[in-house]
Protein backbone atom coordinates (compact mmCIF):
# COMPACT_ATOMS: atom_id res chain seq x y z
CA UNK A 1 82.46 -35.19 -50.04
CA UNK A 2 85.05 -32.40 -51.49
CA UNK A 3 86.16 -35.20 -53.94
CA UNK A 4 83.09 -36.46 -54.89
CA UNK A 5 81.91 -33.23 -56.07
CA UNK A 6 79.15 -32.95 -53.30
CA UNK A 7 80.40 -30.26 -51.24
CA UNK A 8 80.77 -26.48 -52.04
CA UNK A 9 81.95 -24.97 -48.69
CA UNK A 10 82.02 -25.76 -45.07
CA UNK A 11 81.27 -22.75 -42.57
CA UNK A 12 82.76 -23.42 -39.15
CA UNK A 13 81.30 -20.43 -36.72
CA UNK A 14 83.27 -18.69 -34.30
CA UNK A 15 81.36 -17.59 -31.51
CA UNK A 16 79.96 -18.25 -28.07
CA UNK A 17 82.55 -21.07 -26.92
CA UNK A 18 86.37 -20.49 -25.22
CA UNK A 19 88.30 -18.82 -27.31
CA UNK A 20 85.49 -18.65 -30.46
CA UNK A 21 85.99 -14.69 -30.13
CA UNK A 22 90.01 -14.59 -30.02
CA UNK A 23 91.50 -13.61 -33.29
CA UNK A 24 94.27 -15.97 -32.79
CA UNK A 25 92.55 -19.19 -32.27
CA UNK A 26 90.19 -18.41 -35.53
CA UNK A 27 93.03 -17.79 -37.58
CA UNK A 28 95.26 -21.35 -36.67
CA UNK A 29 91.91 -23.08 -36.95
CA UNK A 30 91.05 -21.59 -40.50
CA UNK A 31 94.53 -22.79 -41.18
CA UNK A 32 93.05 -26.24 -40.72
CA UNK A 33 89.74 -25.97 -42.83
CA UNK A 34 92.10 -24.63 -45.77
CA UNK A 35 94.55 -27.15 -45.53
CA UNK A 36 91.91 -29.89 -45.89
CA UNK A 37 89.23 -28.00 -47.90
CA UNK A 38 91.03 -25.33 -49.54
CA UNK A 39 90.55 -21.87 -49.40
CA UNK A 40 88.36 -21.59 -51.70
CA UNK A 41 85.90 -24.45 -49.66
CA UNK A 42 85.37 -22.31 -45.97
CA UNK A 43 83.40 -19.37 -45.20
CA UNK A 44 83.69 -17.96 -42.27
CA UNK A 45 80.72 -17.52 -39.90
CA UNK A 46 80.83 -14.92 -36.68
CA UNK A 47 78.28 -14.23 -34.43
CA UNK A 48 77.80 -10.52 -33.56
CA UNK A 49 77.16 -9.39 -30.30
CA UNK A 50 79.04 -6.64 -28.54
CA UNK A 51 77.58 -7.62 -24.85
CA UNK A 52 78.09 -11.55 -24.86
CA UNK A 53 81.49 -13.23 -24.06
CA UNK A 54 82.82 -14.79 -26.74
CA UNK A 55 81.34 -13.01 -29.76
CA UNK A 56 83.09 -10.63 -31.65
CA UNK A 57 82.48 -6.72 -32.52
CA UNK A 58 81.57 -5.84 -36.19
CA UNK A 59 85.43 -3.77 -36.31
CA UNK A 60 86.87 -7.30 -34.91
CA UNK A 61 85.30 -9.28 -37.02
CA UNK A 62 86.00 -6.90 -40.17
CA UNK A 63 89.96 -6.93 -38.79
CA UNK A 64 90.08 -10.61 -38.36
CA UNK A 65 88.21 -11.44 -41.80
CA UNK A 66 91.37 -9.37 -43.42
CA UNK A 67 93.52 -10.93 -42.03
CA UNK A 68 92.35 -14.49 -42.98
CA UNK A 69 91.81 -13.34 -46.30
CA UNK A 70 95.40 -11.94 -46.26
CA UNK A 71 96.43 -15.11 -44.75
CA UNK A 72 94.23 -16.89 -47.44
CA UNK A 73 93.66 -15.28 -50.26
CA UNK A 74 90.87 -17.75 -51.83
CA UNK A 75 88.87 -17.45 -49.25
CA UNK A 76 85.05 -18.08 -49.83
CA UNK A 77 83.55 -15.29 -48.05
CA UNK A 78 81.64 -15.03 -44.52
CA UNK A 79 78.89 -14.79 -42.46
CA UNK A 80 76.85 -13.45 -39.31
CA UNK A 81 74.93 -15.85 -37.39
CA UNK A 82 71.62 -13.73 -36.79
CA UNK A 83 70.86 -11.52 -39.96
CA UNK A 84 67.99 -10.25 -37.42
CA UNK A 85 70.51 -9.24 -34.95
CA UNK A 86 72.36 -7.04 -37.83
CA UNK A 87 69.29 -5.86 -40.30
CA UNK A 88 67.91 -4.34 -36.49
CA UNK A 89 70.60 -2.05 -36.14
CA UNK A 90 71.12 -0.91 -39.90
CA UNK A 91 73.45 -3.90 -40.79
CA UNK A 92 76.75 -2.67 -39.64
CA UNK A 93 78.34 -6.16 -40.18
CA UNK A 94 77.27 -6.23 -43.65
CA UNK A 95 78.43 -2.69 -44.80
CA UNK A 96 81.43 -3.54 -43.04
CA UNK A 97 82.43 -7.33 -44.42
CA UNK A 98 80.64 -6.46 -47.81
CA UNK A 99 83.22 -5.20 -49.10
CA UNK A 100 86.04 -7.58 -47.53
CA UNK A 101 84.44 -10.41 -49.20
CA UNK A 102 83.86 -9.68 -53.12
């Protein structure tokens, strides 16, 4: 699809699965999605929630998101899985990845 011009980015989601919430294991898959896509091809989607297993903390996510971008500069940006579940508590996760991502 990447070739033929009919793809603009893939958005693999880390959250609610083994290991979907571990810094480590989003990072060396990323590595993956770049090296197939480029950077500049993957957004990176997290779901929020600081009470369920496997979800990650808007200061995680905001840590982790650096360091991917670090990792890979070209990055395409990312996103939280329930816009309700931020926009009812004053969109922490978008103040805080806003300005990580332009």
């Amino acid at each position: 699809m990447l070739r033929a011009q009919a793809l603009d980015y893939c958005a693999p989601q880390y959250y609610g699965g083994p290991q979907l919430g571990d810094p480590a294991y989003l990072l060396d898959n990323l590595a993956t999605w770049v090296r197939l896509l480029g950077a500049e091809h993957v957004v990176v989607g997290f779901g929020l929630h600081a009470g369920l297993p496997d979800y990650w903390t808007e200061d995680a996510a905001a840590r982790t998101y650096a360091r991917a971008r670090a990792r890979f500069p070209g990055l395409r940006g990312a996103f939280g899985w329930r816009l309700d579940w931020d926009a009812r508590r004053g969109f922490p996760f978008a103040v805080r990845l806003g300005p990580l991502v332009r």
